[in-house]
N, C-alpha and C. Protein backbone atom coordinates (compact mmCIF):
# COMPACT_ATOMS: atom_id res chain seq x y z
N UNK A 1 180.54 10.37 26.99
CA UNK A 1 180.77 10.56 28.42
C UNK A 1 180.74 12.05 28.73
N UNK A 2 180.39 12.35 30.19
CA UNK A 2 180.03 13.91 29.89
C UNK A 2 180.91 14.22 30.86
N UNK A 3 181.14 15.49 30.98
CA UNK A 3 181.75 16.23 32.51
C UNK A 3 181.37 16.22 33.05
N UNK A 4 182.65 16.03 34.74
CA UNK A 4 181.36 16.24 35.80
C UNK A 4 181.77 17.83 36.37
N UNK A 5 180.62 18.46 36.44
CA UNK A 5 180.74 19.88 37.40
C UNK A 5 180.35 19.26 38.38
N UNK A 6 181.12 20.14 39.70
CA UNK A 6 181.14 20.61 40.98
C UNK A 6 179.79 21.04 40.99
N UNK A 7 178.80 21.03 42.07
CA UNK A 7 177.75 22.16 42.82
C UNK A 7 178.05 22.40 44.23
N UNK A 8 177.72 23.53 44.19
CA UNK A 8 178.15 24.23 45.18
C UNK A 8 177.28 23.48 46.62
N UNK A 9 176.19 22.72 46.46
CA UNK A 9 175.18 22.50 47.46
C UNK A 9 175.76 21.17 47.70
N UNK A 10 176.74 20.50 47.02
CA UNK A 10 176.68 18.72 47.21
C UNK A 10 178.21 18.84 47.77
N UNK A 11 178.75 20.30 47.52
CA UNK A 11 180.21 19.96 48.74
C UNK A 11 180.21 19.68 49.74
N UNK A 12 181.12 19.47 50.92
CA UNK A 12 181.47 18.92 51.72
C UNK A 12 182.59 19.49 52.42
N UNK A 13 182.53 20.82 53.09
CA UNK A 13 183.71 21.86 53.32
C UNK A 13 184.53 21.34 54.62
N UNK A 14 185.64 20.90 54.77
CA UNK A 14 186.38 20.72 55.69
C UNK A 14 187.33 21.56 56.05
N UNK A 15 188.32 21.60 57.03
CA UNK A 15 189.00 22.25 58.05
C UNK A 15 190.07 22.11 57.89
N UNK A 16 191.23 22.81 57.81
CA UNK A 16 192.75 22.32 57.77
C UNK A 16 193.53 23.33 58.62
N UNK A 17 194.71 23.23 59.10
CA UNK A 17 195.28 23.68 60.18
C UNK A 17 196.59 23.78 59.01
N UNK A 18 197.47 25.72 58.95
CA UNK A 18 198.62 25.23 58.59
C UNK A 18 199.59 26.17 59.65
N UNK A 19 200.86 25.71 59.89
CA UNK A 19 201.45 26.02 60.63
C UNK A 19 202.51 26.77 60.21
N UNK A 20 202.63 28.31 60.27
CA UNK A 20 203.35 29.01 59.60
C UNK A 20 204.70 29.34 60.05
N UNK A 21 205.07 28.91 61.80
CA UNK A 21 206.58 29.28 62.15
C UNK A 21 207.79 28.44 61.28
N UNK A 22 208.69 29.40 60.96
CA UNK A 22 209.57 29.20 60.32
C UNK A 22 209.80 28.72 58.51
N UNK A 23 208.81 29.00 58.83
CA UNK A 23 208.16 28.53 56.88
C UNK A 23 208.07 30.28 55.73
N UNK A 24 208.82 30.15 54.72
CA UNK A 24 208.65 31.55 54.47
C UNK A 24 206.96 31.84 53.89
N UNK A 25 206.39 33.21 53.95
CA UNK A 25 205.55 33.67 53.98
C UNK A 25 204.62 33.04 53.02
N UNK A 26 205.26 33.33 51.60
CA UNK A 26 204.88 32.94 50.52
C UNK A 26 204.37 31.29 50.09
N UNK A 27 205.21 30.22 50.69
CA UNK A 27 205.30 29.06 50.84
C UNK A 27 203.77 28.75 51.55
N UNK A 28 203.47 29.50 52.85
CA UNK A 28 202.02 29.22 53.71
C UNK A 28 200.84 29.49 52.66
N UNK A 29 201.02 31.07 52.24
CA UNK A 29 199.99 31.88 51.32
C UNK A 29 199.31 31.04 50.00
N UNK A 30 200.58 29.98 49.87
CA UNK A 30 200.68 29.16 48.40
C UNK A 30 199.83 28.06 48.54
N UNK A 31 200.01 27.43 49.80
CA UNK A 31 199.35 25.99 50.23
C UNK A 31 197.81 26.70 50.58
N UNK A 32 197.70 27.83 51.43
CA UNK A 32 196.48 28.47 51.79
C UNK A 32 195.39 28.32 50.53
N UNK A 33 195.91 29.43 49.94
CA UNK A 33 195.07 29.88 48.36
C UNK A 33 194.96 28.67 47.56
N UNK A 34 195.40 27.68 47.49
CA UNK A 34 195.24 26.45 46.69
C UNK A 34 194.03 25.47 47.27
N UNK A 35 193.88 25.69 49.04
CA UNK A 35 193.14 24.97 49.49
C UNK A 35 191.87 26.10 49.57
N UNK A 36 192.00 27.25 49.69
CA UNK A 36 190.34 28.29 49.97
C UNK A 36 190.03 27.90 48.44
N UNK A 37 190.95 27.48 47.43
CA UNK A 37 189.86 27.82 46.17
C UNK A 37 189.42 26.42 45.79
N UNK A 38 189.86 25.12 46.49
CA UNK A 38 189.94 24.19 45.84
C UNK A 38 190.60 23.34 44.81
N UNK A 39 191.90 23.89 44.56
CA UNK A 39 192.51 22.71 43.63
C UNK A 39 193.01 21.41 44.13
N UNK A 40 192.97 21.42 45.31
CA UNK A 40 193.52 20.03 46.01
C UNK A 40 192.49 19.15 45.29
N UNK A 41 191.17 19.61 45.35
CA UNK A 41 190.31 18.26 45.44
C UNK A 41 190.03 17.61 43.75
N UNK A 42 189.90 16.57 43.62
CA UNK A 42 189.58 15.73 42.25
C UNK A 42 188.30 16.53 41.25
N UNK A 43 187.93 17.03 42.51
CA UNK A 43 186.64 17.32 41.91
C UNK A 43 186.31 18.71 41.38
N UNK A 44 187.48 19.66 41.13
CA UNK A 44 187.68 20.91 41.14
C UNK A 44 187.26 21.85 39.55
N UNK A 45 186.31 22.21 40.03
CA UNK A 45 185.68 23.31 39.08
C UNK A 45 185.84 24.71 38.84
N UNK A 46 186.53 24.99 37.69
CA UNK A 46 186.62 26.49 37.89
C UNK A 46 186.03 27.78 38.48
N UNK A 47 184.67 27.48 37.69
CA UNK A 47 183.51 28.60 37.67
C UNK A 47 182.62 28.48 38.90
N UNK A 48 183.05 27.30 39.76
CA UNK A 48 182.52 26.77 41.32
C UNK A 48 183.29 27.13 42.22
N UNK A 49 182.65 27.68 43.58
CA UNK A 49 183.73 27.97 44.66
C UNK A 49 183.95 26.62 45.45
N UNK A 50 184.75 25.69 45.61
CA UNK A 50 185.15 24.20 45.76
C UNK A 50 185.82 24.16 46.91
N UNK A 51 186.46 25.59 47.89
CA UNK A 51 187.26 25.88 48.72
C UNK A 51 186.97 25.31 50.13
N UNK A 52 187.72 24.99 50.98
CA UNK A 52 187.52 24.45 51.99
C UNK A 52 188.14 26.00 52.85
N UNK A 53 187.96 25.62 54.76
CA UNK A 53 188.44 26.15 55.53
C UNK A 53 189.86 26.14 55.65
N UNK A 54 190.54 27.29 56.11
CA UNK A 54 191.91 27.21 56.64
C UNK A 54 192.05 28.50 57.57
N UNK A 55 192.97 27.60 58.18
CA UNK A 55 192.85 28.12 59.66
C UNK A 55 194.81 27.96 59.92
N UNK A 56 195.38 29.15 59.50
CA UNK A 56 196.74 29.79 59.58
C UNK A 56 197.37 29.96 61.34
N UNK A 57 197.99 29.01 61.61
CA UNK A 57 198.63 29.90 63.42
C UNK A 57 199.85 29.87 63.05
N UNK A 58 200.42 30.66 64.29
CA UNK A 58 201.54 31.26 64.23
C UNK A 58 202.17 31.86 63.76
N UNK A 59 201.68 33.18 62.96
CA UNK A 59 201.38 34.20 61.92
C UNK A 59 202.83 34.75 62.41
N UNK A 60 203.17 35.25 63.77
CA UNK A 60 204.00 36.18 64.02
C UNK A 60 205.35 35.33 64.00
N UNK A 61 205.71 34.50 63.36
CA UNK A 61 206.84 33.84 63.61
C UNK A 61 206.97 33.25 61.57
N UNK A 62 206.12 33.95 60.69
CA UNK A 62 206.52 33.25 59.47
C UNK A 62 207.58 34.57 59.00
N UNK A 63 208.50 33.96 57.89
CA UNK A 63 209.80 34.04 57.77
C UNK A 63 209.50 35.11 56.29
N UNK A 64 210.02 36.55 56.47
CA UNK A 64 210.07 36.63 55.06
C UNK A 64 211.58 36.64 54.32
N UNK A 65 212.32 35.88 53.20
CA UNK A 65 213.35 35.69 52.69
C UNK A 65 214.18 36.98 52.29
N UNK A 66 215.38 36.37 52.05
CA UNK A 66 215.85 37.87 51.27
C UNK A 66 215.82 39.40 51.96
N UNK A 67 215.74 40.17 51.39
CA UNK A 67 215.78 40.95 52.36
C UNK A 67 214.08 42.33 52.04
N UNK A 68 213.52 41.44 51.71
CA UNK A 68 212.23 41.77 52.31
C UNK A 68 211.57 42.30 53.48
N UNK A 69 212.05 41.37 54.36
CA UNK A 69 211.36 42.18 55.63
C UNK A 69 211.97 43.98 55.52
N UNK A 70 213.37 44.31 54.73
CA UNK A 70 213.52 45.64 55.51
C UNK A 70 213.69 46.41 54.17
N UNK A 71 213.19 45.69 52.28
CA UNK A 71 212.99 46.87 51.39
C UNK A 71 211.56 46.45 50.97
N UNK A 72 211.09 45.97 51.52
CA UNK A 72 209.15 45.36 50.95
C UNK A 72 208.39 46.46 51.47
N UNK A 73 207.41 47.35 50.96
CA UNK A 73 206.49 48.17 51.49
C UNK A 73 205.48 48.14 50.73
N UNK A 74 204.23 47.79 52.20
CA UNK A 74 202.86 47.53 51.61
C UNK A 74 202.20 49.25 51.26
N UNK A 75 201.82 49.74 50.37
CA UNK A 75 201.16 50.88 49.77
C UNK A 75 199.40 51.18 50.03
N UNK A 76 198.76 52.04 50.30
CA UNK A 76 197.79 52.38 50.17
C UNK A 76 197.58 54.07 49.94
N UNK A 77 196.50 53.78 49.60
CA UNK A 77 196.30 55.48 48.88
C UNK A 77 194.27 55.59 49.63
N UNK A 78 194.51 56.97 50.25
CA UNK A 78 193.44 57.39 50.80
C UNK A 78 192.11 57.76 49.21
N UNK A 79 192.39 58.44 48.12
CA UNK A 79 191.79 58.71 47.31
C UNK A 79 192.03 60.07 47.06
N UNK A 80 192.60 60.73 48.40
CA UNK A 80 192.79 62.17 47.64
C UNK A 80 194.46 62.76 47.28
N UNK A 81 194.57 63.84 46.71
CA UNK A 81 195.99 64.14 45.91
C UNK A 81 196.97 63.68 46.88
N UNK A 82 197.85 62.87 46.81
CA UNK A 82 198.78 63.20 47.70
C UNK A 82 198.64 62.39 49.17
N UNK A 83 197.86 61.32 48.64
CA UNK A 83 197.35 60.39 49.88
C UNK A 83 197.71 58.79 49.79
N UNK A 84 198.94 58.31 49.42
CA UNK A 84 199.78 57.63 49.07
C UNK A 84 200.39 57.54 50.00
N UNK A 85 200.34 56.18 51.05
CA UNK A 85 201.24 55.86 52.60
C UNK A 85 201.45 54.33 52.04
N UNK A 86 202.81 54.26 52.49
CA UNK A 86 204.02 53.51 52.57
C UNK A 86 204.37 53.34 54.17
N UNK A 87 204.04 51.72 53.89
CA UNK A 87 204.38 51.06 55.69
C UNK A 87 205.72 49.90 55.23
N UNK A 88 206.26 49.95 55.47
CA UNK A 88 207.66 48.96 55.38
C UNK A 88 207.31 47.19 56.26
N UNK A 89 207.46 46.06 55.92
CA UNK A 89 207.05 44.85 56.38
C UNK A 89 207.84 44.68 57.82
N UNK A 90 208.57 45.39 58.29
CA UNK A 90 209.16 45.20 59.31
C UNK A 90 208.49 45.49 60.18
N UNK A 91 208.09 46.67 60.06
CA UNK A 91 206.77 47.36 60.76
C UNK A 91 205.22 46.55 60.73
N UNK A 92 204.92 46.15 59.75
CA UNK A 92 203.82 44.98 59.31
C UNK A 92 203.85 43.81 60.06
N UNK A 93 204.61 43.48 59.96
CA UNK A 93 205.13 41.82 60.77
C UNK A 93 205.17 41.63 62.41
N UNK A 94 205.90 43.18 63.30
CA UNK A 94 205.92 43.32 64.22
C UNK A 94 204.92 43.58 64.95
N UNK A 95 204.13 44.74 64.26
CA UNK A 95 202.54 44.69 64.36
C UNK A 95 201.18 44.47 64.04
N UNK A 96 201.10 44.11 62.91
CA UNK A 96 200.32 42.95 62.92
C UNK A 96 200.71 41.92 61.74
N UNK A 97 201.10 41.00 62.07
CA UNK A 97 201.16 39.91 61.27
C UNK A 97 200.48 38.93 60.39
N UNK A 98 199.50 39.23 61.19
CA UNK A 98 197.90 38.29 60.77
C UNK A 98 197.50 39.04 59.82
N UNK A 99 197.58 40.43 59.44
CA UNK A 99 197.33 41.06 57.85
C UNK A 99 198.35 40.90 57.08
N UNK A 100 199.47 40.42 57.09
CA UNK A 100 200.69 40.76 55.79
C UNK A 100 200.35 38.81 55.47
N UNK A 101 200.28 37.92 56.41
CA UNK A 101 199.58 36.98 56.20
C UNK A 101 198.14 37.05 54.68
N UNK A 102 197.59 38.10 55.30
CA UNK A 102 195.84 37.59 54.74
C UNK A 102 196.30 38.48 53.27
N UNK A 103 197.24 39.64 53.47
CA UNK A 103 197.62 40.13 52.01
C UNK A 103 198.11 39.32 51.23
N UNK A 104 199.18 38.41 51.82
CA UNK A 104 199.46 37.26 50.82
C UNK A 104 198.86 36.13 49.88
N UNK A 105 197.42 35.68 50.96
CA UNK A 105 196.84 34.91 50.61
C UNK A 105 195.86 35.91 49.98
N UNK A 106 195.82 36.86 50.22
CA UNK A 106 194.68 37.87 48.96
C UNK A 106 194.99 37.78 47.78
N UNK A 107 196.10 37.76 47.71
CA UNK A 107 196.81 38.22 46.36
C UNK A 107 197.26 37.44 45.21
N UNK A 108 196.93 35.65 46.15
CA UNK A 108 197.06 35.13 44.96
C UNK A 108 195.59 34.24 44.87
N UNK A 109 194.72 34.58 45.23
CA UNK A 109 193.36 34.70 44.91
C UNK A 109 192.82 35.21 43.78
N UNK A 110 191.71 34.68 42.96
CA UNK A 110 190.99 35.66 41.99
C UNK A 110 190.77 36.36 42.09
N UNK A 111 190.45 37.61 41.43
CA UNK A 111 190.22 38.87 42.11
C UNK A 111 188.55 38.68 41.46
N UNK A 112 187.32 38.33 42.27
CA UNK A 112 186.19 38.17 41.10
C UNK A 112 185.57 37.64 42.57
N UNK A 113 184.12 37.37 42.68
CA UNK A 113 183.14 36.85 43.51
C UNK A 113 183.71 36.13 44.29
N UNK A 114 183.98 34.88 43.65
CA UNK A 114 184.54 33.38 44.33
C UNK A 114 185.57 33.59 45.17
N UNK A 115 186.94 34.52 44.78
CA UNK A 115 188.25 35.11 45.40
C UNK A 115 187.43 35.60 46.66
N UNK A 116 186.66 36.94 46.51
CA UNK A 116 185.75 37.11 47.94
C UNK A 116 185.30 36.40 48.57
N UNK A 117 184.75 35.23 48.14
CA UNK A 117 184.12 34.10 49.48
C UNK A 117 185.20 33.76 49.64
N UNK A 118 186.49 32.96 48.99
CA UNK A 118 187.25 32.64 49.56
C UNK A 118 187.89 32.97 50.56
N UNK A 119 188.42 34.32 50.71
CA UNK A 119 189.03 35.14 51.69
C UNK A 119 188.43 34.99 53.04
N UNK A 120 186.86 34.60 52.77
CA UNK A 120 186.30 34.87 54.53
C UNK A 120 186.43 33.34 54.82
N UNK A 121 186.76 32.41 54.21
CA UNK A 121 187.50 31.43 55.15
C UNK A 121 188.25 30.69 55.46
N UNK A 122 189.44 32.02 55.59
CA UNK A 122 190.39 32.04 56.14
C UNK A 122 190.46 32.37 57.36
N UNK A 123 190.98 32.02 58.01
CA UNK A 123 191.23 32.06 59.86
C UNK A 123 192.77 32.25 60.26
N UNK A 124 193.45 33.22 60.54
CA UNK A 124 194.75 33.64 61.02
C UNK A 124 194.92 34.18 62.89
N UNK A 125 195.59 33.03 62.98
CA UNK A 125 196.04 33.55 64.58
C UNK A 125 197.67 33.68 64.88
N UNK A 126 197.81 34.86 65.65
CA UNK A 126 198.93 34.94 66.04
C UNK A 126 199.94 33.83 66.36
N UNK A 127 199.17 33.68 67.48
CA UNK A 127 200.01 32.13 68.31
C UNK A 127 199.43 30.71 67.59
N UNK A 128 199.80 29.63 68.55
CA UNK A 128 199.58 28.65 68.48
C UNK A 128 198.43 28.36 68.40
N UNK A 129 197.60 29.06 69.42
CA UNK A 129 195.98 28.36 70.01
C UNK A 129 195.31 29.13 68.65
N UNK A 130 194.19 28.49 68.57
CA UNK A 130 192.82 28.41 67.82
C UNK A 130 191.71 28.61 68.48
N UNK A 131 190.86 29.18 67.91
CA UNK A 131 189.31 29.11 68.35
C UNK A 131 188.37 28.24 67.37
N UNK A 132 188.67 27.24 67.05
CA UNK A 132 188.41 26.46 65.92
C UNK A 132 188.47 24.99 66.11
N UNK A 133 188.58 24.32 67.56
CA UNK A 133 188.68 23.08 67.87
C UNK A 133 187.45 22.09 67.66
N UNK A 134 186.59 22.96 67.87
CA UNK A 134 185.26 21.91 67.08
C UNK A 134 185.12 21.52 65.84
N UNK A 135 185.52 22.33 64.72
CA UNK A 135 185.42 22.29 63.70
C UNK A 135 186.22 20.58 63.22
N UNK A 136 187.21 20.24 64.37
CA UNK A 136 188.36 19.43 63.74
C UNK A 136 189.03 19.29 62.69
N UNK A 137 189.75 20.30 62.69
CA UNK A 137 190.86 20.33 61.96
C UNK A 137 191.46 19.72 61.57
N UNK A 138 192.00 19.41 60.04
CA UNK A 138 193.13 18.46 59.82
C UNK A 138 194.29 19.15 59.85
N UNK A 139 195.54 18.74 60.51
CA UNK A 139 196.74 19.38 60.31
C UNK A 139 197.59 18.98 59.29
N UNK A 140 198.36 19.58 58.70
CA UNK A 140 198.90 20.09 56.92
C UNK A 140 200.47 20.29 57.76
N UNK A 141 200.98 19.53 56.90
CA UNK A 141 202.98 19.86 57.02
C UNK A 141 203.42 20.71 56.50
């Protein structure tokens, strides 16, 4: 009996809706990244990108635990000496939310080709509404 691989041409990419108010950060990012890469499905291949759509609302209302929101700081470095900036999540969350969101779900992504396609489909909105109603969405608890 042989294995079956995934191809990438015979998937079948669907839509899911998850709803992030009051849910902590990590908890959304977890269900997200499991569905952009595909492990939900039976049919799940490593070395195949298997990932479906997700489509994140209510970004500005997910919960971070503990006391994160006010000692967590996201880091970046410009490249030159001394170019190392520190933004605190309080500040992140208040203004934009929809990135401390997509950092989460970055991060527990592969870091390799497939991790990159995955990332672009992802869909994060502030509020409630979507621009994504054709697609029909399934909604996720």
């Amino acid at each position: 009996m042989s294995t079956f691989m995934a191809k990438k041409e015979n998937l079948e990419r669907k839509w899911y809706v998850i709803d992030a108010a009051g849910v902590p950060l990590g908890k959304t990012a977890v269900k997200a990244a499991n569905i952009l890469r595909g492990k939900h499905r039976p049919e799940f291949t490593p070395h195949v990108d298997c990932g479906e759509f997700v489509i994140i609302i209510n970004a500005e209302k997910a919960v971070l635990t503990g006391n994160k929101l006010t000692q967590k700081k996201f880091y970046r470095h410009s490249g030159y000496v001394g170019g190392l900036k520190e933004v605190g999540y309080d500040i992140i969350m208040a203004n934009r939310p929809e990135f401390a969101v997509r950092q989460a779900v970055k991060g527990m992504l592969p870091k390799n080709s497939i991790g990159a396609k995955c990332i672009n489909r992802l869909k994060i909105y502030r509020g409630a509404e979507h621009k994504n109603q054709a697609q029909k969405p399934i909604v996720l608890d």
